[in-house]
PDB file of N, CA and C in Angstrom:
ATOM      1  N   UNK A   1      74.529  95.473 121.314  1.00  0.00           N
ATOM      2  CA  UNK A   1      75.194  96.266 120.326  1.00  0.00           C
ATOM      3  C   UNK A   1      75.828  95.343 119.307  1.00  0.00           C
ATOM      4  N   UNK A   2      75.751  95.357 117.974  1.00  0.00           N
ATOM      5  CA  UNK A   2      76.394  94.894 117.214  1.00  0.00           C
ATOM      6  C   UNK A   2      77.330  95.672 116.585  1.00  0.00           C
ATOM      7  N   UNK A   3      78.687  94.784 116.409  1.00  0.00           N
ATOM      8  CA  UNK A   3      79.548  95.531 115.888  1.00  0.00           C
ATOM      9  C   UNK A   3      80.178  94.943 114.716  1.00  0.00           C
ATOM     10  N   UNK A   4      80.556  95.578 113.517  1.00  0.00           N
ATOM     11  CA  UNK A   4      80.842  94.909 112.209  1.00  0.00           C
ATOM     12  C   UNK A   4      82.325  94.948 112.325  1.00  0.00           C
ATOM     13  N   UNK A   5      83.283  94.205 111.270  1.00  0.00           N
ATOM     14  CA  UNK A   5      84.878  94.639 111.325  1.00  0.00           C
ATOM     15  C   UNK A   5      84.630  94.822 109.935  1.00  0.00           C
ATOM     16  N   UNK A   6      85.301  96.164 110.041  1.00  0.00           N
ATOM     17  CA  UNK A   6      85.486  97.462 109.020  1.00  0.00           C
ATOM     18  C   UNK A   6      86.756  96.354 107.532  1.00  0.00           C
ATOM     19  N   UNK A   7      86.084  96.587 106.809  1.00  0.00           N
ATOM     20  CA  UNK A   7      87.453  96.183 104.974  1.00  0.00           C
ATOM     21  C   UNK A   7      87.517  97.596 104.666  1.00  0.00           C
ATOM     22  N   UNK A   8      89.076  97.575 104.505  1.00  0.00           N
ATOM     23  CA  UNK A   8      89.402  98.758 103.335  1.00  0.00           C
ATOM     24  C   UNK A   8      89.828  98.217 102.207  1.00  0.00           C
ATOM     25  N   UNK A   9      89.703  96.987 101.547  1.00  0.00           N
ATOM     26  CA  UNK A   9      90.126  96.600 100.418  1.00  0.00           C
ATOM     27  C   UNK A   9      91.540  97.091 100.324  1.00  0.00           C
ATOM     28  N   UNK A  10      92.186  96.746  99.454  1.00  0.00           N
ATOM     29  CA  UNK A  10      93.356  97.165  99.306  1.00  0.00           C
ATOM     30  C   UNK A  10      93.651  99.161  99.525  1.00  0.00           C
ATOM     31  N   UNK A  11      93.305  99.749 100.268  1.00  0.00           N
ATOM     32  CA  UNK A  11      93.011 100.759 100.425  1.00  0.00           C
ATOM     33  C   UNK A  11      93.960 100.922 101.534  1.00  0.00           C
ATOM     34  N   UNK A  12      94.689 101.645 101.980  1.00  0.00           N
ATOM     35  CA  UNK A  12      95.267 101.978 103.592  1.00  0.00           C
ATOM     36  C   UNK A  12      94.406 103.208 104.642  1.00  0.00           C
ATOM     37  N   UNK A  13      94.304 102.930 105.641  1.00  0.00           N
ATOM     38  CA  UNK A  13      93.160 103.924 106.301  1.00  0.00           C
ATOM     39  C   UNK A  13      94.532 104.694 107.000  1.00  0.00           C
ATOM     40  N   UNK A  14      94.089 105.401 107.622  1.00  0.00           N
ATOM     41  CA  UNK A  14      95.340 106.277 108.885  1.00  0.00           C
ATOM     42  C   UNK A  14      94.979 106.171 110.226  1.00  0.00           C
ATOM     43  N   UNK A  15      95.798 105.179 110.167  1.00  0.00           N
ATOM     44  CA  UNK A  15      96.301 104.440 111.999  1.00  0.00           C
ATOM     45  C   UNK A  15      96.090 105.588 112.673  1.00  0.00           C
ATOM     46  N   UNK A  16      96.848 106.593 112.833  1.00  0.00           N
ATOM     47  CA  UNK A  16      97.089 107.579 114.018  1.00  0.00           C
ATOM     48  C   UNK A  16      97.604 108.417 113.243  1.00  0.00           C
ATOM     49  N   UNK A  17      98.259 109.830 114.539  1.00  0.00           N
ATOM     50  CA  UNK A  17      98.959 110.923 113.837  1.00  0.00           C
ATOM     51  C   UNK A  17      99.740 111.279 114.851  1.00  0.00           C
ATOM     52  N   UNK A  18     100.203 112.308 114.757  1.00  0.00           N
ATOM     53  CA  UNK A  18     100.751 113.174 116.209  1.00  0.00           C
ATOM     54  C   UNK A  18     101.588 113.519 115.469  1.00  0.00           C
ATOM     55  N   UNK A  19     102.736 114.340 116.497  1.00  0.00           N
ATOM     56  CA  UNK A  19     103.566 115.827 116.428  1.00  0.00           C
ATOM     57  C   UNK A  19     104.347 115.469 114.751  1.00  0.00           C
ATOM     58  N   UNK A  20     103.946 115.916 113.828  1.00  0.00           N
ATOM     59  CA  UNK A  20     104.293 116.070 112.421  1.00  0.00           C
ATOM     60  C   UNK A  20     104.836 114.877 111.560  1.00  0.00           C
ATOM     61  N   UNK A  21     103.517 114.153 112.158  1.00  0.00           N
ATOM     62  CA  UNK A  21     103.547 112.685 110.969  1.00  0.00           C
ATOM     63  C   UNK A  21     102.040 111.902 111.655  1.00  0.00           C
ATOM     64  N   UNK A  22     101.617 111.391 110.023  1.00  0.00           N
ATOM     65  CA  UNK A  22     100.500 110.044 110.292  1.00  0.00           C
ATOM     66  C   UNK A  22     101.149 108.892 110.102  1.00  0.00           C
ATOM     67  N   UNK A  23     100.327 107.825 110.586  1.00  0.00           N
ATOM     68  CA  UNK A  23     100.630 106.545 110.733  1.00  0.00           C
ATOM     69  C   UNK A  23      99.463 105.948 109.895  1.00  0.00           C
ATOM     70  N   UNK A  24     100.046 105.381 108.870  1.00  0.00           N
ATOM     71  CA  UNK A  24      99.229 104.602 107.552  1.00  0.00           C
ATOM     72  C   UNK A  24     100.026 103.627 107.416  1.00  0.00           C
ATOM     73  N   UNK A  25      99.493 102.233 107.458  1.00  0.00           N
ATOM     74  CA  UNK A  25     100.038 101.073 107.275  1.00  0.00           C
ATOM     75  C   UNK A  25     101.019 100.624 108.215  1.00  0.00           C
ATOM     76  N   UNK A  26     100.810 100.806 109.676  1.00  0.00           N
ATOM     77  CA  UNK A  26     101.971 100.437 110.417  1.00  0.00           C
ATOM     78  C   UNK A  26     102.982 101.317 109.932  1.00  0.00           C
ATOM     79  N   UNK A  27     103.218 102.272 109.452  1.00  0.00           N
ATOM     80  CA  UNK A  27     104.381 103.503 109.061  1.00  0.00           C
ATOM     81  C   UNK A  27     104.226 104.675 109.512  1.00  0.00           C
ATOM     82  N   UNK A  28     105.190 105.193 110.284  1.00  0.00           N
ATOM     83  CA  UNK A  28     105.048 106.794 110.298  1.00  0.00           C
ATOM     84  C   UNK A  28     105.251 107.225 109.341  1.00  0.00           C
ATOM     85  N   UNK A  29     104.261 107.890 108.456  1.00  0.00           N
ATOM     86  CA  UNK A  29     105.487 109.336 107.218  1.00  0.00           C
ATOM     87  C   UNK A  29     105.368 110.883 108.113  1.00  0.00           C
ATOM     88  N   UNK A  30     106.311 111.055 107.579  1.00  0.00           N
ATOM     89  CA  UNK A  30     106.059 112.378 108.284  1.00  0.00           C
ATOM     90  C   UNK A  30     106.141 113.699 107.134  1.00  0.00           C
ATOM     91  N   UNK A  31     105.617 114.919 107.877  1.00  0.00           N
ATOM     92  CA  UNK A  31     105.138 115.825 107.188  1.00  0.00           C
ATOM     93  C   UNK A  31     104.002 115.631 106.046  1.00  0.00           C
ATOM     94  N   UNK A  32     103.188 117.163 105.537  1.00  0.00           N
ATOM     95  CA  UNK A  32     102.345 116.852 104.745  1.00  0.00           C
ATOM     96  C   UNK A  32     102.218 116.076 103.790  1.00  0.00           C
ATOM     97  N   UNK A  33     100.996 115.533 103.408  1.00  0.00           N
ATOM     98  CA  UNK A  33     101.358 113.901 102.714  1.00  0.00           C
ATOM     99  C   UNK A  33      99.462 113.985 101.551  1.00  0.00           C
ATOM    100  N   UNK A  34      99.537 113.309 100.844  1.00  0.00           N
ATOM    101  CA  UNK A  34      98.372 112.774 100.360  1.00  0.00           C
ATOM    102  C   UNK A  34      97.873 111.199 100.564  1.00  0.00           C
ATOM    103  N   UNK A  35      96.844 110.775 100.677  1.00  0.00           N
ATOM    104  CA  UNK A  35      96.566 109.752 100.881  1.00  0.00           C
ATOM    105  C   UNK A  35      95.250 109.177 100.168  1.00  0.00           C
ATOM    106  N   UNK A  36      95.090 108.112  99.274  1.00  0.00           N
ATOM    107  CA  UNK A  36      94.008 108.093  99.064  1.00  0.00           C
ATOM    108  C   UNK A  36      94.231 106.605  98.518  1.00  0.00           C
ATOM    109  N   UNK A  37      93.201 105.674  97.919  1.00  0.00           N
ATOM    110  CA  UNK A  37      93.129 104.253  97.736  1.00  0.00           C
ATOM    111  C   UNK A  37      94.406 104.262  96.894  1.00  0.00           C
ATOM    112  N   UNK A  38      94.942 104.860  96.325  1.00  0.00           N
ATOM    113  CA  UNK A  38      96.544 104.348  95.365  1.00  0.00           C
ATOM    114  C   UNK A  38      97.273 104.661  95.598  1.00  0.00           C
ATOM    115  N   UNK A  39      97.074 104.938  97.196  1.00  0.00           N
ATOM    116  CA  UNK A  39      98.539 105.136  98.247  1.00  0.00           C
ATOM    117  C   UNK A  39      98.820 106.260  98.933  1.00  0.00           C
ATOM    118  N   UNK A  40      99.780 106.552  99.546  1.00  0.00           N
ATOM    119  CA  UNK A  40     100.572 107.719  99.943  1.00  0.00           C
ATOM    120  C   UNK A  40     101.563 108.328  99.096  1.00  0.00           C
ATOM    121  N   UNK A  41     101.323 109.819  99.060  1.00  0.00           N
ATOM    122  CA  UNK A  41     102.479 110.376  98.342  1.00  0.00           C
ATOM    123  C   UNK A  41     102.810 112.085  99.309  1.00  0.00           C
ATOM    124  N   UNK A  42     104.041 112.446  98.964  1.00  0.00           N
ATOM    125  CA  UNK A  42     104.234 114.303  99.161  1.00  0.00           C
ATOM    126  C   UNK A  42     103.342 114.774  98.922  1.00  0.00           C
ATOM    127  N   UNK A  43     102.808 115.805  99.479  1.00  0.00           N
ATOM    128  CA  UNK A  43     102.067 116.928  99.315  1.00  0.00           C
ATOM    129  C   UNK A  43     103.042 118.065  99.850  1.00  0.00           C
ATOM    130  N   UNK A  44     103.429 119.307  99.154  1.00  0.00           N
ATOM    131  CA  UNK A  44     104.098 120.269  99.030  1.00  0.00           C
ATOM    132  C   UNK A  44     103.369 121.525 100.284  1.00  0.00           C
ATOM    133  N   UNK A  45     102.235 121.087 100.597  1.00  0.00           N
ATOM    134  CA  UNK A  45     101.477 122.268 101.314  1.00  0.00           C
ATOM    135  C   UNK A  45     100.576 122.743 100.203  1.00  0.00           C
ATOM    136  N   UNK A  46      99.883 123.966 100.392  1.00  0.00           N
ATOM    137  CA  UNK A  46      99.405 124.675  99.730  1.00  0.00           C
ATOM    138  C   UNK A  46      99.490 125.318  98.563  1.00  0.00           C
ATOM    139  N   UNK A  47     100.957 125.442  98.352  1.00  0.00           N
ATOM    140  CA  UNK A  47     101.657 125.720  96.995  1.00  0.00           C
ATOM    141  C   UNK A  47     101.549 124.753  96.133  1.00  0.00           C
ATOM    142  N   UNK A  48     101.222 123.943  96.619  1.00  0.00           N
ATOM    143  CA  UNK A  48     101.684 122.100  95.950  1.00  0.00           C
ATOM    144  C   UNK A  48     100.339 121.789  95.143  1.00  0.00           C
ATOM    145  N   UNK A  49      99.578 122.570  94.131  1.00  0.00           N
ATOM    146  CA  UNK A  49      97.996 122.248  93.574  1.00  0.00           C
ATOM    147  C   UNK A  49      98.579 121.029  92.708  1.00  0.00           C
ATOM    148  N   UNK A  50      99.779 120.384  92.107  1.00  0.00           N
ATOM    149  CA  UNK A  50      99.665 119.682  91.079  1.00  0.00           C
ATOM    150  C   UNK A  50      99.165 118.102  91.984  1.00  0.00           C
ATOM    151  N   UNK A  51      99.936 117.713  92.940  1.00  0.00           N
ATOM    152  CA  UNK A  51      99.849 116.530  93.621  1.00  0.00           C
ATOM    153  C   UNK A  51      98.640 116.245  94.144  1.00  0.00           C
ATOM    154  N   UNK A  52      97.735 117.444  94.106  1.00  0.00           N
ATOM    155  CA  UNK A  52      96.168 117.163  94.594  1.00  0.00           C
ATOM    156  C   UNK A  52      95.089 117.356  93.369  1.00  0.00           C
ATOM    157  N   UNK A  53      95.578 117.356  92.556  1.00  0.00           N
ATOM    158  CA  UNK A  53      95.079 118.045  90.651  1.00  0.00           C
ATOM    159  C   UNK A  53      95.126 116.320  90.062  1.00  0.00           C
ATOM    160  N   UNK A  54      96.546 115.649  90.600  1.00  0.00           N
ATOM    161  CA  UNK A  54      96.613 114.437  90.398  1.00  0.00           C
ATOM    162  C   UNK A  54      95.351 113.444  90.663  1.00  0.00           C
ATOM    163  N   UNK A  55      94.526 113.974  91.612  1.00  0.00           N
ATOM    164  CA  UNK A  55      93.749 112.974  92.073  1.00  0.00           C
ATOM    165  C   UNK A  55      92.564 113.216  91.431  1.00  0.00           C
ATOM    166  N   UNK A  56      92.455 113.863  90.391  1.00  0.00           N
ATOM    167  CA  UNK A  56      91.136 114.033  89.838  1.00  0.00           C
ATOM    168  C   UNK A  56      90.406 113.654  88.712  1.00  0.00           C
ATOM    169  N   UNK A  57      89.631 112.899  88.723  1.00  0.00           N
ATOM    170  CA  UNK A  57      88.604 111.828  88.229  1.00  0.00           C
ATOM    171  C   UNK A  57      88.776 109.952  89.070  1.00  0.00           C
ATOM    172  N   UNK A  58      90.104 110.024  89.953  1.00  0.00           N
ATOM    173  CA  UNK A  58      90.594 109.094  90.851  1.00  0.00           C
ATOM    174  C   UNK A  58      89.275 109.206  91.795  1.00  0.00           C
ATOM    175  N   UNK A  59      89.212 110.232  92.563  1.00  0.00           N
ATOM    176  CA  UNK A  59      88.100 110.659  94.094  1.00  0.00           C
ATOM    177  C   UNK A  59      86.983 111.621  93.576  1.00  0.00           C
ATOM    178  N   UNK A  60      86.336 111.462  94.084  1.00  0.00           N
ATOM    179  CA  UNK A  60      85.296 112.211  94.142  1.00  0.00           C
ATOM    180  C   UNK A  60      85.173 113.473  95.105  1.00  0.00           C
ATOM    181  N   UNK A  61      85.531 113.243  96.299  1.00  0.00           N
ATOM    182  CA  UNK A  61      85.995 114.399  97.628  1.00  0.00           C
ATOM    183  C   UNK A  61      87.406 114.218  97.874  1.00  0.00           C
ATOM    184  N   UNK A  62      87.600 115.211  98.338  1.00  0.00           N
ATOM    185  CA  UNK A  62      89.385 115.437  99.013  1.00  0.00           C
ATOM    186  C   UNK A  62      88.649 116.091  99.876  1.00  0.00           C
ATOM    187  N   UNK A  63      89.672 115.423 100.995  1.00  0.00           N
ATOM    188  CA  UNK A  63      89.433 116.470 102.628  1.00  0.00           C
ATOM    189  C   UNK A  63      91.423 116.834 102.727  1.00  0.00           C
ATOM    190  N   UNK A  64      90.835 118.267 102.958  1.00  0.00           N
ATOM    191  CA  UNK A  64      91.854 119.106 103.308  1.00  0.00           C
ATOM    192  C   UNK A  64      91.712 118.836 104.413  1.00  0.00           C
ATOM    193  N   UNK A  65      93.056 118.656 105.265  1.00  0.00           N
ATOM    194  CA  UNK A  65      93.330 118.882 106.540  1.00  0.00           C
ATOM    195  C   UNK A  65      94.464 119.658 106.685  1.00  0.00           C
ATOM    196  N   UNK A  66      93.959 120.817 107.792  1.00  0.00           N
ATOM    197  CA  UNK A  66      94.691 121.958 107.683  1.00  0.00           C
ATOM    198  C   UNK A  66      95.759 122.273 108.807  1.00  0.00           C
ATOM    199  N   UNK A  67      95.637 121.593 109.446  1.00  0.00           N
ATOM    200  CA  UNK A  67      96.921 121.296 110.888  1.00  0.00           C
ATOM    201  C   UNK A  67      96.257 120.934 112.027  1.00  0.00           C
ATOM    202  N   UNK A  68      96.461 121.468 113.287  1.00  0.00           N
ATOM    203  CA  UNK A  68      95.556 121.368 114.659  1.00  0.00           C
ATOM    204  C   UNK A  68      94.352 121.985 114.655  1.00  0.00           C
ATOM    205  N   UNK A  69      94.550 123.226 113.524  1.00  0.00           N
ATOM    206  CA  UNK A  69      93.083 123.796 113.987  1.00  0.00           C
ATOM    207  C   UNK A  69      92.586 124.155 112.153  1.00  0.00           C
ATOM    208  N   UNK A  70      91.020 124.084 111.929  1.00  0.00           N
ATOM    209  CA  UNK A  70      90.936 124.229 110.626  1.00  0.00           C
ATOM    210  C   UNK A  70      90.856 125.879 110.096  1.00  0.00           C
ATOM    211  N   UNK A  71      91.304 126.066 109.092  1.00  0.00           N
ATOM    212  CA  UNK A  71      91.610 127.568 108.285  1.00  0.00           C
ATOM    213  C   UNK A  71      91.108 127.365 106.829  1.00  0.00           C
ATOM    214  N   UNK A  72      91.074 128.700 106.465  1.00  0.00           N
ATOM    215  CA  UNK A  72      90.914 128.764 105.111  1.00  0.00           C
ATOM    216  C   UNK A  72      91.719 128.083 104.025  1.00  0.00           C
ATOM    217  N   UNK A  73      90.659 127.687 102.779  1.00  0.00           N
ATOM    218  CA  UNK A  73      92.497 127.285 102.021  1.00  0.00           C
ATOM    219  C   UNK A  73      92.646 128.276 101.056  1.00  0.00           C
ATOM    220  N   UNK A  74      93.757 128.981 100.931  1.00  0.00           N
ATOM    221  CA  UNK A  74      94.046 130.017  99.463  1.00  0.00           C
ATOM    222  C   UNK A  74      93.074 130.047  98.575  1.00  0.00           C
ATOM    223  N   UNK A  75      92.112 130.861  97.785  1.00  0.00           N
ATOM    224  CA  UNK A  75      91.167 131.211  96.892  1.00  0.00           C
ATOM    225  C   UNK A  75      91.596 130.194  95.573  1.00  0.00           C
ATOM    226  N   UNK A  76      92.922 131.307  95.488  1.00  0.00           N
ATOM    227  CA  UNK A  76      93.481 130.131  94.289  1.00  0.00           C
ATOM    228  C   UNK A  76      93.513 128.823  94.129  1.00  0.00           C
ATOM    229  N   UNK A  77      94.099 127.976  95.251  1.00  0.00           N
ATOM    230  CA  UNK A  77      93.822 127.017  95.342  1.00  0.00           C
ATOM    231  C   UNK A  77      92.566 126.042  95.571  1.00  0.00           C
ATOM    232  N   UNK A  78      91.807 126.459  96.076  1.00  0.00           N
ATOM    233  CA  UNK A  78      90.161 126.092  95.910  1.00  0.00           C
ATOM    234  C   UNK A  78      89.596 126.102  94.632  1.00  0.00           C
ATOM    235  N   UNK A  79      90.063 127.057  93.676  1.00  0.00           N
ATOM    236  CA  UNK A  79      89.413 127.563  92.419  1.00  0.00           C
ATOM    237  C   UNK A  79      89.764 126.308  91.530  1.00  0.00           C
ATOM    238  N   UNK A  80      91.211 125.704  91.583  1.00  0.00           N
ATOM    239  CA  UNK A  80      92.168 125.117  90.809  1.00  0.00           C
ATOM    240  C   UNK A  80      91.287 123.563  90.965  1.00  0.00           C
ATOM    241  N   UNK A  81      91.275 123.353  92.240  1.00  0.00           N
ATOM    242  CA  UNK A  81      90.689 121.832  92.595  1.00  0.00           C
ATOM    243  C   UNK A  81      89.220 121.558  92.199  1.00  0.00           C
ATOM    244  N   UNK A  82      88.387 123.029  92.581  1.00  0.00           N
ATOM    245  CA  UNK A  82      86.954 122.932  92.022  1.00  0.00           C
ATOM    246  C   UNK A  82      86.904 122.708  90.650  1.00  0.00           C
ATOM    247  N   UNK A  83      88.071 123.375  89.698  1.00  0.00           N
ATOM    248  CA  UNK A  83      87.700 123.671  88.402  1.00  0.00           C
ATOM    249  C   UNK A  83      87.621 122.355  87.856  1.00  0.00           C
ATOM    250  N   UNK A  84      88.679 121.663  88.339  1.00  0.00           N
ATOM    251  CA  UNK A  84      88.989 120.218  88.189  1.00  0.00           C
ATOM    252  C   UNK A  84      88.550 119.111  88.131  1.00  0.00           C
ATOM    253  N   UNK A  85      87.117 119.630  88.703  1.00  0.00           N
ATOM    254  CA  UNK A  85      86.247 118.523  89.419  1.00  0.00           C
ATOM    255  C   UNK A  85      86.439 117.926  90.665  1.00  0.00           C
ATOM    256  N   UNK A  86      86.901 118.228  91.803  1.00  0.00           N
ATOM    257  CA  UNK A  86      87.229 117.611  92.796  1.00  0.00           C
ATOM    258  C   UNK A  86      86.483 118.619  93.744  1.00  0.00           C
ATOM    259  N   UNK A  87      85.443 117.423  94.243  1.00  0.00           N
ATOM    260  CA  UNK A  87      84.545 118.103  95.888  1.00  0.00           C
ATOM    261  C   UNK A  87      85.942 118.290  97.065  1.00  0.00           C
ATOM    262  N   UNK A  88      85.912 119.837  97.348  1.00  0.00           N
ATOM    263  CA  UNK A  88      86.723 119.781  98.526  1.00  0.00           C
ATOM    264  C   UNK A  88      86.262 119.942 100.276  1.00  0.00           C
ATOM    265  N   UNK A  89      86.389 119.561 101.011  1.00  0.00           N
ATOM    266  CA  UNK A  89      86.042 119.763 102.168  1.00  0.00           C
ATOM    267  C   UNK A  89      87.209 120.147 103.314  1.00  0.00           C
ATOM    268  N   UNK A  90      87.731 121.244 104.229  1.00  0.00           N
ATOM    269  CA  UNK A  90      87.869 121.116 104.653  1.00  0.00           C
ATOM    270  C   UNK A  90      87.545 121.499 106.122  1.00  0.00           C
ATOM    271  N   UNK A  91      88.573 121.159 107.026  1.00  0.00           N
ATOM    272  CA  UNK A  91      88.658 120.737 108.237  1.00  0.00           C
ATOM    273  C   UNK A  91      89.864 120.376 108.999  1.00  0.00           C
ATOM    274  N   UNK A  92      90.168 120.653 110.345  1.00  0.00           N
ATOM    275  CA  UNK A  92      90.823 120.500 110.841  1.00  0.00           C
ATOM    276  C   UNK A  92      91.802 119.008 111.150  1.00  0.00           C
ATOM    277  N   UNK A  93      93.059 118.737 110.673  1.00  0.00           N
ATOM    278  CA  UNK A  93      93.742 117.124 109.882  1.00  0.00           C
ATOM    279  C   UNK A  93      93.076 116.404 110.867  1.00  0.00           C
ATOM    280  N   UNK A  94      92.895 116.069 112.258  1.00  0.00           N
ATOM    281  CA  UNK A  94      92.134 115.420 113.044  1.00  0.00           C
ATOM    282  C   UNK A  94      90.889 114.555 112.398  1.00  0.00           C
ATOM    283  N   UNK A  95      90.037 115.729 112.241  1.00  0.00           N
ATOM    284  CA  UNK A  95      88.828 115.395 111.781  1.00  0.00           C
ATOM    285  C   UNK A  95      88.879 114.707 110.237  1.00  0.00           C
ATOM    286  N   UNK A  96      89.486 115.462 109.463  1.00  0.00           N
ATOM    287  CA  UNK A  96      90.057 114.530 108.276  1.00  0.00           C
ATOM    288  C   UNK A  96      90.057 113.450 108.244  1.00  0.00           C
ATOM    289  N   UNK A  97      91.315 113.176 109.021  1.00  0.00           N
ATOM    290  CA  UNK A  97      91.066 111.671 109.160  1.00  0.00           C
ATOM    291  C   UNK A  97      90.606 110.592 109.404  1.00  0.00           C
ATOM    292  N   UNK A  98      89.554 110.834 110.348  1.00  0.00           N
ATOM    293  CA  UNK A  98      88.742 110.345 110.917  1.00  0.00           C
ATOM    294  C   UNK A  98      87.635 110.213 109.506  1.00  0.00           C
ATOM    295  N   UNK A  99      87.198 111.288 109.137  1.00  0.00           N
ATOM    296  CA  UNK A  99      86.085 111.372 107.825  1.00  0.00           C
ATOM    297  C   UNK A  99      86.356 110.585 106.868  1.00  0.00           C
ATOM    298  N   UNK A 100      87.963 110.610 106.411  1.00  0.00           N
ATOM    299  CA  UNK A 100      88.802 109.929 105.413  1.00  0.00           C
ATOM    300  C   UNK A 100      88.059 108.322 105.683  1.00  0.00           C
ATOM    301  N   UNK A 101      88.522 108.001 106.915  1.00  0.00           N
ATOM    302  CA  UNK A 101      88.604 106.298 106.942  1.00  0.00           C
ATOM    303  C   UNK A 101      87.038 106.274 106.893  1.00  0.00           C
ATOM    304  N   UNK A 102      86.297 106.856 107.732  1.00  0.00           N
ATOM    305  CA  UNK A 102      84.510 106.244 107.937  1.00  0.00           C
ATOM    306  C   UNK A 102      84.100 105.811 106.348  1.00  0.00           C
ATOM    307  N   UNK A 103      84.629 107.265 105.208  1.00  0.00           N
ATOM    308  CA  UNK A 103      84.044 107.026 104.119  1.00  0.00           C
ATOM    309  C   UNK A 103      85.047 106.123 103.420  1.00  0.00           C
ATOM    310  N   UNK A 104      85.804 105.743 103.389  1.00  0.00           N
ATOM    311  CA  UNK A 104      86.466 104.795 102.845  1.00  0.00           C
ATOM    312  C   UNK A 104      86.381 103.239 103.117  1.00  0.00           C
ATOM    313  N   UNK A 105      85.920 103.321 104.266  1.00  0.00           N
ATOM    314  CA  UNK A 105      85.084 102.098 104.659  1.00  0.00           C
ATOM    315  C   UNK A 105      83.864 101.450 104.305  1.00  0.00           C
ATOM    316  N   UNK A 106      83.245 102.828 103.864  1.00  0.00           N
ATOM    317  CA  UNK A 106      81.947 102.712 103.271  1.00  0.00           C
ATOM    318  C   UNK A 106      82.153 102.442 101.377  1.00  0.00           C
ATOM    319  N   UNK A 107      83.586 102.989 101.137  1.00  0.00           N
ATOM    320  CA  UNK A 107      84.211 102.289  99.914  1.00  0.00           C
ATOM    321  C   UNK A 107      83.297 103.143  98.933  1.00  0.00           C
ATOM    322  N   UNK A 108      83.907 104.252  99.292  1.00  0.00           N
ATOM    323  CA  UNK A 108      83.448 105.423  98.502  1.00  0.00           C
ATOM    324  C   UNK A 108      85.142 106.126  97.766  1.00  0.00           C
ATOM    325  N   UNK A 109      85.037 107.396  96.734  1.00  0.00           N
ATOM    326  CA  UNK A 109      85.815 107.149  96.443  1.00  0.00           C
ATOM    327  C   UNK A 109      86.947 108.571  96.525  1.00  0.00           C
ATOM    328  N   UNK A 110      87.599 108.767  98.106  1.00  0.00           N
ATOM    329  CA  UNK A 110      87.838 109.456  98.443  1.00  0.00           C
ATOM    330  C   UNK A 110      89.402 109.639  98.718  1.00  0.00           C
ATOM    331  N   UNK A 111      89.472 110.939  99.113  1.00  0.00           N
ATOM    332  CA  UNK A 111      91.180 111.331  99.050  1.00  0.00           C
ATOM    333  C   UNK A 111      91.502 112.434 100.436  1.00  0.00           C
ATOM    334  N   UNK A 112      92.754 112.145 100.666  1.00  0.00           N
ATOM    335  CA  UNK A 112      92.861 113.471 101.989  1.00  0.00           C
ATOM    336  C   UNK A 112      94.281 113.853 101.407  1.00  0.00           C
ATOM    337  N   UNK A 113      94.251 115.286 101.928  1.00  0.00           N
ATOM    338  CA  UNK A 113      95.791 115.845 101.824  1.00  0.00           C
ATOM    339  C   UNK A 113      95.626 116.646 103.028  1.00  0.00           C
ATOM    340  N   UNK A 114      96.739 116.087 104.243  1.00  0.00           N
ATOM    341  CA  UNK A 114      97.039 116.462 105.196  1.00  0.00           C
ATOM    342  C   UNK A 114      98.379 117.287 105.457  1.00  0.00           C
ATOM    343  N   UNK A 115      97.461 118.433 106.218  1.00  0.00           N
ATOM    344  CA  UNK A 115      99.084 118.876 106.896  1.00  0.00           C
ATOM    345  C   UNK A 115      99.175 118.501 108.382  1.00  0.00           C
ATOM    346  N   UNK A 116     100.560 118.550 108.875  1.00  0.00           N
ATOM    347  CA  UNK A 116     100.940 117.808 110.319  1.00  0.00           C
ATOM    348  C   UNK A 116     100.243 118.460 111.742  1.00  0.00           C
ATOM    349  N   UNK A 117      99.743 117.555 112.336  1.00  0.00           N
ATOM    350  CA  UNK A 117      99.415 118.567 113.809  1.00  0.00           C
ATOM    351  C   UNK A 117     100.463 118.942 114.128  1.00  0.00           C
TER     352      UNK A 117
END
């Protein structure tokens, strides 16, 4: 088996997560958050379209992560991010994250806005 060691370039991937915070950069933040190659910031939840509106022409995909288990996201809010140009995907924050780092490794040019397990 060969195995490569993963670069995120100046990029931060997400260490871990658990009970209402990720771990990016050796840091817990806690509660919903955005994350993408120009850092960590608040994310408001679902109400919050400007902080994920921010990321657009930055990423190409945003992965929604929607808590422990994955759900719909508000119409409105889907409409706002599509209109914008931003591919959305989501999925349950778990899986997010996981998707987040693979493609960011691959140094593509991507974004997550997580809410907390």
């Amino acid at each position: 088996m060969r195995l490569n060691e993963i670069t995120f370039n100046d990029a931060l991937p997400i260490d871990g997560y658990g009970p209402g915070f990720f771990r990016i950069g050796d840091e817990a933040v806690e509660g919903p958050l955005t994350v993408s190659p120009s850092g960590v910031g608040a994310w408001g939840g679902y109400d919050d379209a400007e902080a994920l509106l921010a990321l657009a022409g930055a990423v190409d995909v945003l992965f929604v992560g929607t808590g422990p288990e994955i759900a719909h996201l508000p119409a409105g809010l889907r409409g706002k991010l599509e209109d914008a140009g931003l591919g959305v995907e989501v999925m349950a924050s778990p899986a997010a994250c996981r998707t987040y780092n693979v493609l960011l490794a691959e140094g593509r040019r991507v974004a997550a806005a997580l809410l907390p397990v």
